[in-house]
PDB file of N, CA and C in Angstrom:
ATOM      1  N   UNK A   1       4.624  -1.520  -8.301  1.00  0.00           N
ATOM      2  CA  UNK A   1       3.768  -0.598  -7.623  1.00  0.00           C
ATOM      3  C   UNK A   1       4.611   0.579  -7.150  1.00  0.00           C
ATOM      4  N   UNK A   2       3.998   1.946  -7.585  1.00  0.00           N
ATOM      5  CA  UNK A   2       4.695   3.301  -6.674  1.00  0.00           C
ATOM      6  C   UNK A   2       3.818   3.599  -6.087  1.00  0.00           C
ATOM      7  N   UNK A   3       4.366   4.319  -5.311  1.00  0.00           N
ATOM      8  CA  UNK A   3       3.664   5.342  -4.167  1.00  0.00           C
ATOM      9  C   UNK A   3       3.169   6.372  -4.711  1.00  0.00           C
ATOM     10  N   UNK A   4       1.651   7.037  -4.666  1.00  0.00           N
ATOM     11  CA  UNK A   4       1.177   7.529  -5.616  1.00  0.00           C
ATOM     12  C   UNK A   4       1.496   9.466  -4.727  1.00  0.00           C
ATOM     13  N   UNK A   5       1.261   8.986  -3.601  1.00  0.00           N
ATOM     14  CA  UNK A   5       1.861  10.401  -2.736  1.00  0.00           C
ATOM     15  C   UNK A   5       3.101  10.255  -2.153  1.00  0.00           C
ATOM     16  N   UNK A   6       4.103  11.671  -1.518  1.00  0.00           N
ATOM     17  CA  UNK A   6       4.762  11.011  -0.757  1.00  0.00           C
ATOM     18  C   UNK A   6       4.238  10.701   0.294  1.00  0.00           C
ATOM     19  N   UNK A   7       5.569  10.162   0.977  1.00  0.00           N
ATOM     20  CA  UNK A   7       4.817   9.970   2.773  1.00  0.00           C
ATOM     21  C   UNK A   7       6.014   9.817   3.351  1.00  0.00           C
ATOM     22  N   UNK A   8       5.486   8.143   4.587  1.00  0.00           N
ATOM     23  CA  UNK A   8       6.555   7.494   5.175  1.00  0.00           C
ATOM     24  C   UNK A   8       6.243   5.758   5.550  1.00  0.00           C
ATOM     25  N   UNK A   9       6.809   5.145   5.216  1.00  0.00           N
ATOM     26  CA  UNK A   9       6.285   3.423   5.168  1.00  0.00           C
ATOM     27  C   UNK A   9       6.144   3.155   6.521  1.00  0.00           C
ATOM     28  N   UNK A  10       4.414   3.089   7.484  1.00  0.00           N
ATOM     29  CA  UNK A  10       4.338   2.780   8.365  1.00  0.00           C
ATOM     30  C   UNK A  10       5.159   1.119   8.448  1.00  0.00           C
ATOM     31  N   UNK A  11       4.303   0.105   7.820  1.00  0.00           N
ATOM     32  CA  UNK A  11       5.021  -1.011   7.935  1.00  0.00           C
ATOM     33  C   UNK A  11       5.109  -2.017   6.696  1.00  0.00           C
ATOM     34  N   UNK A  12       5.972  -2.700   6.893  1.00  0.00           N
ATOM     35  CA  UNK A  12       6.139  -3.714   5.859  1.00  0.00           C
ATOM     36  C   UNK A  12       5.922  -5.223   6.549  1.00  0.00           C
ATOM     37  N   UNK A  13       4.957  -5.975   6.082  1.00  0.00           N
ATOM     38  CA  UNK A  13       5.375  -7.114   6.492  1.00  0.00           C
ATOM     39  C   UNK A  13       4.471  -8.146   5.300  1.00  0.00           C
ATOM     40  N   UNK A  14       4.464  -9.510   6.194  1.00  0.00           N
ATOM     41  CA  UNK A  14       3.737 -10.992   5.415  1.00  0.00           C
ATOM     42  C   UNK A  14       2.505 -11.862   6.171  1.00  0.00           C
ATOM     43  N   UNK A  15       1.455 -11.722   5.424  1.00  0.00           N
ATOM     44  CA  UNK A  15       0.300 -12.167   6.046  1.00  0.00           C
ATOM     45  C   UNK A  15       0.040 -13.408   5.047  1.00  0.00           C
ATOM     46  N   UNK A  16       0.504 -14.868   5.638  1.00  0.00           N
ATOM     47  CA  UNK A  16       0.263 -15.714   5.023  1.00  0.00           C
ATOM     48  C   UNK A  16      -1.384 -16.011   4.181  1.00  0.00           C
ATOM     49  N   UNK A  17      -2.421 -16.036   5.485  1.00  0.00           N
ATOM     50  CA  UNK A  17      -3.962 -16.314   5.122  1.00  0.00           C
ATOM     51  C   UNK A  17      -4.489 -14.837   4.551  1.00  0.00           C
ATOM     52  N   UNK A  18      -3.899 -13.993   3.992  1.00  0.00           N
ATOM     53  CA  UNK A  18      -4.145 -12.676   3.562  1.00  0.00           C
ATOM     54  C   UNK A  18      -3.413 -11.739   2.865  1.00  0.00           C
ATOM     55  N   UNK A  19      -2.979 -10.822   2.866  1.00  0.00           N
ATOM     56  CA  UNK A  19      -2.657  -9.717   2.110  1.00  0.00           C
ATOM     57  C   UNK A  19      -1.058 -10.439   1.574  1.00  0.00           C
ATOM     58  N   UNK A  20      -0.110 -11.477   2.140  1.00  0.00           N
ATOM     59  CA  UNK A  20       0.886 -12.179   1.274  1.00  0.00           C
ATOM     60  C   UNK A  20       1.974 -10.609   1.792  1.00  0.00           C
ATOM     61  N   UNK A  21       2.511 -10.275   1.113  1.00  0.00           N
ATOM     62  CA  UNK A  21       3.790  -9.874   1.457  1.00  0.00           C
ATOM     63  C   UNK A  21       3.259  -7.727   1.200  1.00  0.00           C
ATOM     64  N   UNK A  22       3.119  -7.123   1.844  1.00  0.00           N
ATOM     65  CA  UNK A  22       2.385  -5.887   1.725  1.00  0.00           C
ATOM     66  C   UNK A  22       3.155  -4.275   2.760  1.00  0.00           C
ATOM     67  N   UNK A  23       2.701  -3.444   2.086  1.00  0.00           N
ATOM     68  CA  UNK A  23       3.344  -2.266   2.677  1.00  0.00           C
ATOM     69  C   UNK A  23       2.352  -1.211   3.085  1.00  0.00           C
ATOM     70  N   UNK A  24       2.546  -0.943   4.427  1.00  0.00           N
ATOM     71  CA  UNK A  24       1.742   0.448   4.214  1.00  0.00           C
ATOM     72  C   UNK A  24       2.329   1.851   4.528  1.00  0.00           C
ATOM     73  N   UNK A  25       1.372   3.044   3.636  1.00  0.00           N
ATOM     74  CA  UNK A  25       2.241   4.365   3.596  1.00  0.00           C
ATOM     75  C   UNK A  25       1.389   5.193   4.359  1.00  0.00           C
ATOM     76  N   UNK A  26       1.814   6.504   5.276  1.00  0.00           N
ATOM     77  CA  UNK A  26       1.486   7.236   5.702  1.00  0.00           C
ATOM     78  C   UNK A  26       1.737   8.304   4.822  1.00  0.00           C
ATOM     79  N   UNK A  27       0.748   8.986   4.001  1.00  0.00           N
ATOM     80  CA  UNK A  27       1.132  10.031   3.272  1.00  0.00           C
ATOM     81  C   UNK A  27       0.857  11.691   4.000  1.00  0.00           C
ATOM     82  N   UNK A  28       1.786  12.674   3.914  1.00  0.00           N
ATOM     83  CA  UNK A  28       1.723  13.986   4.081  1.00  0.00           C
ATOM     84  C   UNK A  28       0.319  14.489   3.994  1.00  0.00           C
ATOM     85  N   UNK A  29      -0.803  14.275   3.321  1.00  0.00           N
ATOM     86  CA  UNK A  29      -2.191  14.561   3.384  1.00  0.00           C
ATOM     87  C   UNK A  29      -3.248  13.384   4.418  1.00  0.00           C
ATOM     88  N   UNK A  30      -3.123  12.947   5.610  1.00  0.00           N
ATOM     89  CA  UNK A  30      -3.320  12.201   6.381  1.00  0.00           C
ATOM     90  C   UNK A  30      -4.757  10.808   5.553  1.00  0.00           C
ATOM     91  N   UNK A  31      -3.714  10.368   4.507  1.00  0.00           N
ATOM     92  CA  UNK A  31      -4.368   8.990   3.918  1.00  0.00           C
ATOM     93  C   UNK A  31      -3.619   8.305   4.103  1.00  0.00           C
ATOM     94  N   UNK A  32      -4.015   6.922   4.445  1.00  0.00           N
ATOM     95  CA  UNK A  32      -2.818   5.806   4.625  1.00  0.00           C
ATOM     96  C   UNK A  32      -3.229   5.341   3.791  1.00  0.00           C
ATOM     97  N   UNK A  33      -1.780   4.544   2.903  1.00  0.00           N
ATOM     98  CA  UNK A  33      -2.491   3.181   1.521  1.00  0.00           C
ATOM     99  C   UNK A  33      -1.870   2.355   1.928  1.00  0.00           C
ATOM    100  N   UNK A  34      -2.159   0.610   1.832  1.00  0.00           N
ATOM    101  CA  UNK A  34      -1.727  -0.724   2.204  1.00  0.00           C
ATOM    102  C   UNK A  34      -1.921  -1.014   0.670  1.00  0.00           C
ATOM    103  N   UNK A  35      -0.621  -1.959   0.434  1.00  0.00           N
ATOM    104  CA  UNK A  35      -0.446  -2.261  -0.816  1.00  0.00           C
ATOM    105  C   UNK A  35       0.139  -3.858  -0.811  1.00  0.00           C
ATOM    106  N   UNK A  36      -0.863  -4.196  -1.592  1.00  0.00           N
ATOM    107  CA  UNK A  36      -1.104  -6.115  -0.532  1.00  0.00           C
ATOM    108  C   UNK A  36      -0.674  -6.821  -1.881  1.00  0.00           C
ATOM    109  N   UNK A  37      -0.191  -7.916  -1.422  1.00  0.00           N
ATOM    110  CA  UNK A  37       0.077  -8.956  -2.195  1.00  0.00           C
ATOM    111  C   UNK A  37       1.531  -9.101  -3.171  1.00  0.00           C
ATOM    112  N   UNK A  38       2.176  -8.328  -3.023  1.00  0.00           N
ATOM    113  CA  UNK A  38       3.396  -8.140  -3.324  1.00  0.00           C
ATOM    114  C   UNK A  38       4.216  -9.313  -3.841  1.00  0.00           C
ATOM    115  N   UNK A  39       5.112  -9.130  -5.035  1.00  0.00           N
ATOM    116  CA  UNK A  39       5.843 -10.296  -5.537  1.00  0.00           C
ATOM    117  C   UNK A  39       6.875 -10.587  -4.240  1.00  0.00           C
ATOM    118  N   UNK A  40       7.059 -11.586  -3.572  1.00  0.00           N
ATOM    119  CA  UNK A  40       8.477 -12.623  -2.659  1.00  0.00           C
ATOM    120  C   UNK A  40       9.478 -11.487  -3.200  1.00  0.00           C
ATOM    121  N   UNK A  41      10.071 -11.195  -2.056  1.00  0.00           N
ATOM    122  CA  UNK A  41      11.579 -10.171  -2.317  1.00  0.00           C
ATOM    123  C   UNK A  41      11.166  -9.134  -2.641  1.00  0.00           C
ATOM    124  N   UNK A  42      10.133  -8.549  -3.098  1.00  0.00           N
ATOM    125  CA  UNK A  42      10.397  -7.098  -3.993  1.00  0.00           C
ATOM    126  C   UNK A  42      10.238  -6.268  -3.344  1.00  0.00           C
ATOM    127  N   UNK A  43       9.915  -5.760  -2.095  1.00  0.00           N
ATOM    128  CA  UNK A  43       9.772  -4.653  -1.427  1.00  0.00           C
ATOM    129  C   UNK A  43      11.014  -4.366  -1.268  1.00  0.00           C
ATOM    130  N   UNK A  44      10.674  -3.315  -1.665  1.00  0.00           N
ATOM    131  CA  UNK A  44      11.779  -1.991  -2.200  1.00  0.00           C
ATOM    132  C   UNK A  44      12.153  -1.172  -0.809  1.00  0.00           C
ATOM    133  N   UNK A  45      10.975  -1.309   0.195  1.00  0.00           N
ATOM    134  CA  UNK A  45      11.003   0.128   1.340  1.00  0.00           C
ATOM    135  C   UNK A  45      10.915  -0.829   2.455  1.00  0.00           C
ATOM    136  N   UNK A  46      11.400   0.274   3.737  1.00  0.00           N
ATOM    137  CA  UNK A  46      11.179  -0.448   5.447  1.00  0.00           C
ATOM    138  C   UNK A  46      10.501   0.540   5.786  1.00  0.00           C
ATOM    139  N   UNK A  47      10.243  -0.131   6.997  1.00  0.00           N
ATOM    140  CA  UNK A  47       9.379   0.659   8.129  1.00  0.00           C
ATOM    141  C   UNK A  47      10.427   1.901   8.278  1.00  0.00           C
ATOM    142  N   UNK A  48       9.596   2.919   8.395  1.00  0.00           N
ATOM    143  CA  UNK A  48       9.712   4.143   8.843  1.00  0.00           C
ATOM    144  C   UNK A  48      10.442   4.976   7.709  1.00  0.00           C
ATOM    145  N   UNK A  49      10.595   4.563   6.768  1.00  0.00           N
ATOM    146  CA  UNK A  49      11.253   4.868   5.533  1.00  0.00           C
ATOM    147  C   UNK A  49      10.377   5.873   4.563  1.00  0.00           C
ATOM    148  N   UNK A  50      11.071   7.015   4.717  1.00  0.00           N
ATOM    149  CA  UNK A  50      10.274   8.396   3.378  1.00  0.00           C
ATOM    150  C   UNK A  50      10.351   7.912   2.083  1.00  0.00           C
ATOM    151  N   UNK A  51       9.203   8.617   1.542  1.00  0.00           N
ATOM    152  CA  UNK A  51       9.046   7.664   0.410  1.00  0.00           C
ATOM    153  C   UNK A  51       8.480   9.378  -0.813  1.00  0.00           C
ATOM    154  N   UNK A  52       8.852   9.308  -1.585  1.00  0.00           N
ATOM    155  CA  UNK A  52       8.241  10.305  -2.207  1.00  0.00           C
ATOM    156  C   UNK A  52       7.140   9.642  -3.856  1.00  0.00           C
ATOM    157  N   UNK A  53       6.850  10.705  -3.960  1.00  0.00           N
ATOM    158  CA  UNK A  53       5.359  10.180  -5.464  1.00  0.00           C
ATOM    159  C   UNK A  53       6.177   9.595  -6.228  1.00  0.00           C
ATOM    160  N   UNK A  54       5.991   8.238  -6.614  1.00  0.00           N
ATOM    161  CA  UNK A  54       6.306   7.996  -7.829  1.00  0.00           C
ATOM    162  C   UNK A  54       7.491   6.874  -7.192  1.00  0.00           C
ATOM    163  N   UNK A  55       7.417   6.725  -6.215  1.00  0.00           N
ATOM    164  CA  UNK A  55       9.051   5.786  -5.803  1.00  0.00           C
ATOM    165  C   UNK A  55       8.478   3.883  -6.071  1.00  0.00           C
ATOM    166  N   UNK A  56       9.113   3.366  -6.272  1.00  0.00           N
ATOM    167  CA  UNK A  56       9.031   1.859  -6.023  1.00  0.00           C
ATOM    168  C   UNK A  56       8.779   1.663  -4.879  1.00  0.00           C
ATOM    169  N   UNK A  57       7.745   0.623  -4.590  1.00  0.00           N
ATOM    170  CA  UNK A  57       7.573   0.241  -3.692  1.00  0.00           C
ATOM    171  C   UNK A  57       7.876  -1.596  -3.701  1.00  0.00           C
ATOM    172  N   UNK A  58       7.302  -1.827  -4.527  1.00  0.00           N
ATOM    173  CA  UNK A  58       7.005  -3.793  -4.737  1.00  0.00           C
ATOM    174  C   UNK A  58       6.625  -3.787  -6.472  1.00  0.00           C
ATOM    175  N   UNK A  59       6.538  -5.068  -6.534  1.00  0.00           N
ATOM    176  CA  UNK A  59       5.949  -5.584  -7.564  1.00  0.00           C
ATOM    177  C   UNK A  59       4.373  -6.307  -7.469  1.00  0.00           C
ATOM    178  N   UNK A  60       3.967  -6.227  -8.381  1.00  0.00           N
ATOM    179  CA  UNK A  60       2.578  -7.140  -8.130  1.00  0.00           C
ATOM    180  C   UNK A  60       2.862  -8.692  -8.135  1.00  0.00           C
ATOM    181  N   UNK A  61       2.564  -9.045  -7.136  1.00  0.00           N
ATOM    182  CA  UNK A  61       2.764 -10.461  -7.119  1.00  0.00           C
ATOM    183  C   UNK A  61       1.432 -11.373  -6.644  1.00  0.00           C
ATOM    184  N   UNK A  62       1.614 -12.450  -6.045  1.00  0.00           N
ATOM    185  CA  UNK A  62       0.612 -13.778  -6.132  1.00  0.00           C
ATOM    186  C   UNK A  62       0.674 -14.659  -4.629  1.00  0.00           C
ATOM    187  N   UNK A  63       1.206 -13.480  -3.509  1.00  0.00           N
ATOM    188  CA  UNK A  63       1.114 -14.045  -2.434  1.00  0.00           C
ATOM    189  C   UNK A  63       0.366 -13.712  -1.162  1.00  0.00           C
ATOM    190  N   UNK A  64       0.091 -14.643   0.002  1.00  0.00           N
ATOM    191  CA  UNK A  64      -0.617 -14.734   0.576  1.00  0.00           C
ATOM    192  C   UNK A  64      -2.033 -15.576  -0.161  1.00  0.00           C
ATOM    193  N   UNK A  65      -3.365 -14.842   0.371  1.00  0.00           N
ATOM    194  CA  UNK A  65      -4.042 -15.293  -0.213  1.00  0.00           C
ATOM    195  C   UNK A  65      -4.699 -14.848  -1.365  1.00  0.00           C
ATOM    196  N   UNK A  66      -4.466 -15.020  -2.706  1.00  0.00           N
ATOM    197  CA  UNK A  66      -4.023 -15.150  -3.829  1.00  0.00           C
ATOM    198  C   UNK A  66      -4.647 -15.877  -4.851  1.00  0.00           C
ATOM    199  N   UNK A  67      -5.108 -15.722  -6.210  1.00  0.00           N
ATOM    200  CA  UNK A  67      -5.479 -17.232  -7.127  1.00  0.00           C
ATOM    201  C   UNK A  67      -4.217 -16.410  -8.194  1.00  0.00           C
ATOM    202  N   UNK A  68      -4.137 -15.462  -8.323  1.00  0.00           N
ATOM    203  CA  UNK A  68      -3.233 -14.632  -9.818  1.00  0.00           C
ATOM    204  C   UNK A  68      -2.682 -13.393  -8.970  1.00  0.00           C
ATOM    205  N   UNK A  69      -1.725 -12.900  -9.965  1.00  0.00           N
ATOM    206  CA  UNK A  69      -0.707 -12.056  -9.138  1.00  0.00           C
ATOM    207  C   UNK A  69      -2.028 -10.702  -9.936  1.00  0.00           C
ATOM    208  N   UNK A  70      -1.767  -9.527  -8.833  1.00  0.00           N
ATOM    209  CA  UNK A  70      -2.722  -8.494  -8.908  1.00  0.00           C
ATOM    210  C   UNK A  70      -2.138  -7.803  -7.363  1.00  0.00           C
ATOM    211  N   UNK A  71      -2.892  -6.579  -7.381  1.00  0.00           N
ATOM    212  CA  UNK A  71      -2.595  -5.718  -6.284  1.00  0.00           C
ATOM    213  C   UNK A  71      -3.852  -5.094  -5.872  1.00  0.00           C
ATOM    214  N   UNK A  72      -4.034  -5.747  -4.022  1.00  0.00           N
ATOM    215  CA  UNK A  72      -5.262  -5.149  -3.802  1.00  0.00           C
ATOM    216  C   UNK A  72      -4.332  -3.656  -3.015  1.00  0.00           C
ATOM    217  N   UNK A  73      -5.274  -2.705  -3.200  1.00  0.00           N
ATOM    218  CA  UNK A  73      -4.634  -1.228  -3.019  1.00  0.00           C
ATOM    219  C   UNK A  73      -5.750  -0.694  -1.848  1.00  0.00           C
ATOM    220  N   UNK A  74      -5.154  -0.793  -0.637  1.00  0.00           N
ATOM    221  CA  UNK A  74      -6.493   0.084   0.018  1.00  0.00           C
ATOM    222  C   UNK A  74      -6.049   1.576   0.445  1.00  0.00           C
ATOM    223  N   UNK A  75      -7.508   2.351   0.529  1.00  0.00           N
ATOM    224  CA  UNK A  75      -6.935   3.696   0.727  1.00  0.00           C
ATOM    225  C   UNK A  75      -7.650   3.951   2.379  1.00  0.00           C
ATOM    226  N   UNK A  76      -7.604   4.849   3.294  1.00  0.00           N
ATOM    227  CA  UNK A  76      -7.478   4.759   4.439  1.00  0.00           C
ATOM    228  C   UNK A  76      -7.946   5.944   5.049  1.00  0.00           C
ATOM    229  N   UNK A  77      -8.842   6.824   5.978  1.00  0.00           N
ATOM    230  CA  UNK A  77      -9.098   8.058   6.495  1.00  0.00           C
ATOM    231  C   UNK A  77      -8.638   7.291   7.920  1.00  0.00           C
ATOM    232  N   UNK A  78      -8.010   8.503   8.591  1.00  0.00           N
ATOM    233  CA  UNK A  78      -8.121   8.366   9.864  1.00  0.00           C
ATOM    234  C   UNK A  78      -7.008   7.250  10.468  1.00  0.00           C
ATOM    235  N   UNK A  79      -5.937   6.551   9.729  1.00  0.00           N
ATOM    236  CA  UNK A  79      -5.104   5.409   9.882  1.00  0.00           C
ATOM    237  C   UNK A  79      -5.427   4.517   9.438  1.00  0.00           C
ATOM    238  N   UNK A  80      -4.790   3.828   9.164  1.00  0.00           N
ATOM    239  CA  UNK A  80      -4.595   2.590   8.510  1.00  0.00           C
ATOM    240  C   UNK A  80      -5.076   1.742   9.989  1.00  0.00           C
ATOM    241  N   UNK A  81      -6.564   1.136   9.525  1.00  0.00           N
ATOM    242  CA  UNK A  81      -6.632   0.172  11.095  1.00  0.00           C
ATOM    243  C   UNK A  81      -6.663   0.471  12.157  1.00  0.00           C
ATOM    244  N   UNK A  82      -6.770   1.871  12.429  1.00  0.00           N
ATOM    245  CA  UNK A  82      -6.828   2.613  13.558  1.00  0.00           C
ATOM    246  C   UNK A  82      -8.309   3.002  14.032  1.00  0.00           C
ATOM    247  N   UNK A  83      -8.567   2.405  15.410  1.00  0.00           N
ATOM    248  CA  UNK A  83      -9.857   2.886  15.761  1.00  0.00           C
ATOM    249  C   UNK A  83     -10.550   3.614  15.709  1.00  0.00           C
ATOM    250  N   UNK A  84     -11.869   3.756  14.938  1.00  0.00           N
ATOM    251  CA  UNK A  84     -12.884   4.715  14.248  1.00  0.00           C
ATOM    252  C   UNK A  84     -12.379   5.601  12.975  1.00  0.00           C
ATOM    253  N   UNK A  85     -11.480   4.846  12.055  1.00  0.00           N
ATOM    254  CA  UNK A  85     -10.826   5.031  10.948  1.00  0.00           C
ATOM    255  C   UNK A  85     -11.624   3.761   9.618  1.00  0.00           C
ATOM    256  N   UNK A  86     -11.217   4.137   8.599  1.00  0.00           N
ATOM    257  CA  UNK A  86     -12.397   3.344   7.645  1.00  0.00           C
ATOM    258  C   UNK A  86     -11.487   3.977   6.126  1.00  0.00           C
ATOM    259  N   UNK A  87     -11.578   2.974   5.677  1.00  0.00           N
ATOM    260  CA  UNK A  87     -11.285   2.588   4.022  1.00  0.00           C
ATOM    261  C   UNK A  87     -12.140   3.008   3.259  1.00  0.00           C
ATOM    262  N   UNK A  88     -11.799   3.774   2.015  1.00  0.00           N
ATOM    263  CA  UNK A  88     -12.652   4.454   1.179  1.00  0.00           C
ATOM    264  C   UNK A  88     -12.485   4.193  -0.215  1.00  0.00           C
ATOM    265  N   UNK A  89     -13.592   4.668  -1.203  1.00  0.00           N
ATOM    266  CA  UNK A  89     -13.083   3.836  -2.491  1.00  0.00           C
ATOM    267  C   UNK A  89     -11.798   4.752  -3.205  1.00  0.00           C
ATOM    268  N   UNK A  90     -10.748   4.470  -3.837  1.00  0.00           N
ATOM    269  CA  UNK A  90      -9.727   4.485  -3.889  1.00  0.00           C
ATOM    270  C   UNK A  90      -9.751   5.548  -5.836  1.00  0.00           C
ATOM    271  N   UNK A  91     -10.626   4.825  -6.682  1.00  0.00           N
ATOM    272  CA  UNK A  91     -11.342   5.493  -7.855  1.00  0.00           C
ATOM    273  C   UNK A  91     -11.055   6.750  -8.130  1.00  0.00           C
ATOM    274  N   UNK A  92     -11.725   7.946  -7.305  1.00  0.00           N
ATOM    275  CA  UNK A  92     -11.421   9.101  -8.195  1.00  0.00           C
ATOM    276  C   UNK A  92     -10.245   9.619  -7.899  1.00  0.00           C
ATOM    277  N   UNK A  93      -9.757   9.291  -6.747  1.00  0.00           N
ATOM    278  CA  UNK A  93      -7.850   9.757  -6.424  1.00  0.00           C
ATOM    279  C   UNK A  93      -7.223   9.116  -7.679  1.00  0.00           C
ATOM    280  N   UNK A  94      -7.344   7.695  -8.032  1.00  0.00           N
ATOM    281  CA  UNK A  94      -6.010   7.160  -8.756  1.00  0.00           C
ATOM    282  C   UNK A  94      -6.486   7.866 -10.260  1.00  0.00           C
ATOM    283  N   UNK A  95      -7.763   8.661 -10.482  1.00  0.00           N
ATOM    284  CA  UNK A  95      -8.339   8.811 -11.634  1.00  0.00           C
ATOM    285  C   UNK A  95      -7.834  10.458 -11.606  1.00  0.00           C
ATOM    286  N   UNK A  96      -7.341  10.713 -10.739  1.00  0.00           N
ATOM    287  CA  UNK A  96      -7.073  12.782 -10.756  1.00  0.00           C
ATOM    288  C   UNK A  96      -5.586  12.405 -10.720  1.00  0.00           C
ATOM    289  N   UNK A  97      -4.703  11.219 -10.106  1.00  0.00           N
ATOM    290  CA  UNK A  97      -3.588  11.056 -10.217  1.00  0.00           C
ATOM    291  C   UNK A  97      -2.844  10.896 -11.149  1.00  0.00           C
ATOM    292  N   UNK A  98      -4.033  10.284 -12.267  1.00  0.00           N
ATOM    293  CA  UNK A  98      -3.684   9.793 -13.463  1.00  0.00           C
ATOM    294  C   UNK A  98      -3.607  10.951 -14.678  1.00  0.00           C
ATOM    295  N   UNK A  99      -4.438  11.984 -13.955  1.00  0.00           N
ATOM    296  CA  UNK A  99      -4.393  12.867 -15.597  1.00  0.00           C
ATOM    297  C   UNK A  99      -3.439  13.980 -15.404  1.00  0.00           C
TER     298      UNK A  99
END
């Protein structure tokens, strides 16, 4: 998994009953992305750590809660989890990122 903007890695951590080993980014255009489920070891970045487009972040992995390794990707207005802030569908960004 890269970082599709730059930013700065609010946090890194491991949510056993959930997201398994995951990162989240504060990007320069005020979107946060959480990037869940991460392969054991592979996070690449720490907290508070600049991160620019295109950098490593993790691998897709199969932890937390999990049946197959995959990457749930959330995208974020307003903070990541931050009161009266909300997750949005993620689709036409990774689709304008892509061309």
């Amino acid at each position: 998994m890269v970082a599709p903007l730059s930013g700065t890695i609010l946090t890194t951590s491991y949510q056993e009953a959930g997201a398994g080993y995951y990162a989240v980014e504060q990007t320069t255009i005020s979107l946060d992305f959480m990037f869940a489920h991460c392969q054991e070891s592979s996070l690449a970045v720490a907290t508070g750590q600049a991160v620019s487009a295109g950098q490593a972040l993790c691998r897709a992995g199969q932890t937390g809660d999990a049946t197959a390794p995959h990457l749930d990707f959330e995208m974020w207005v307003g903070g990541w989890q931050a009161a009266g802030a909300h997750p949005i569908n993620p689709l036409a960004y990774l689709e304008a990122w892509e061309g």
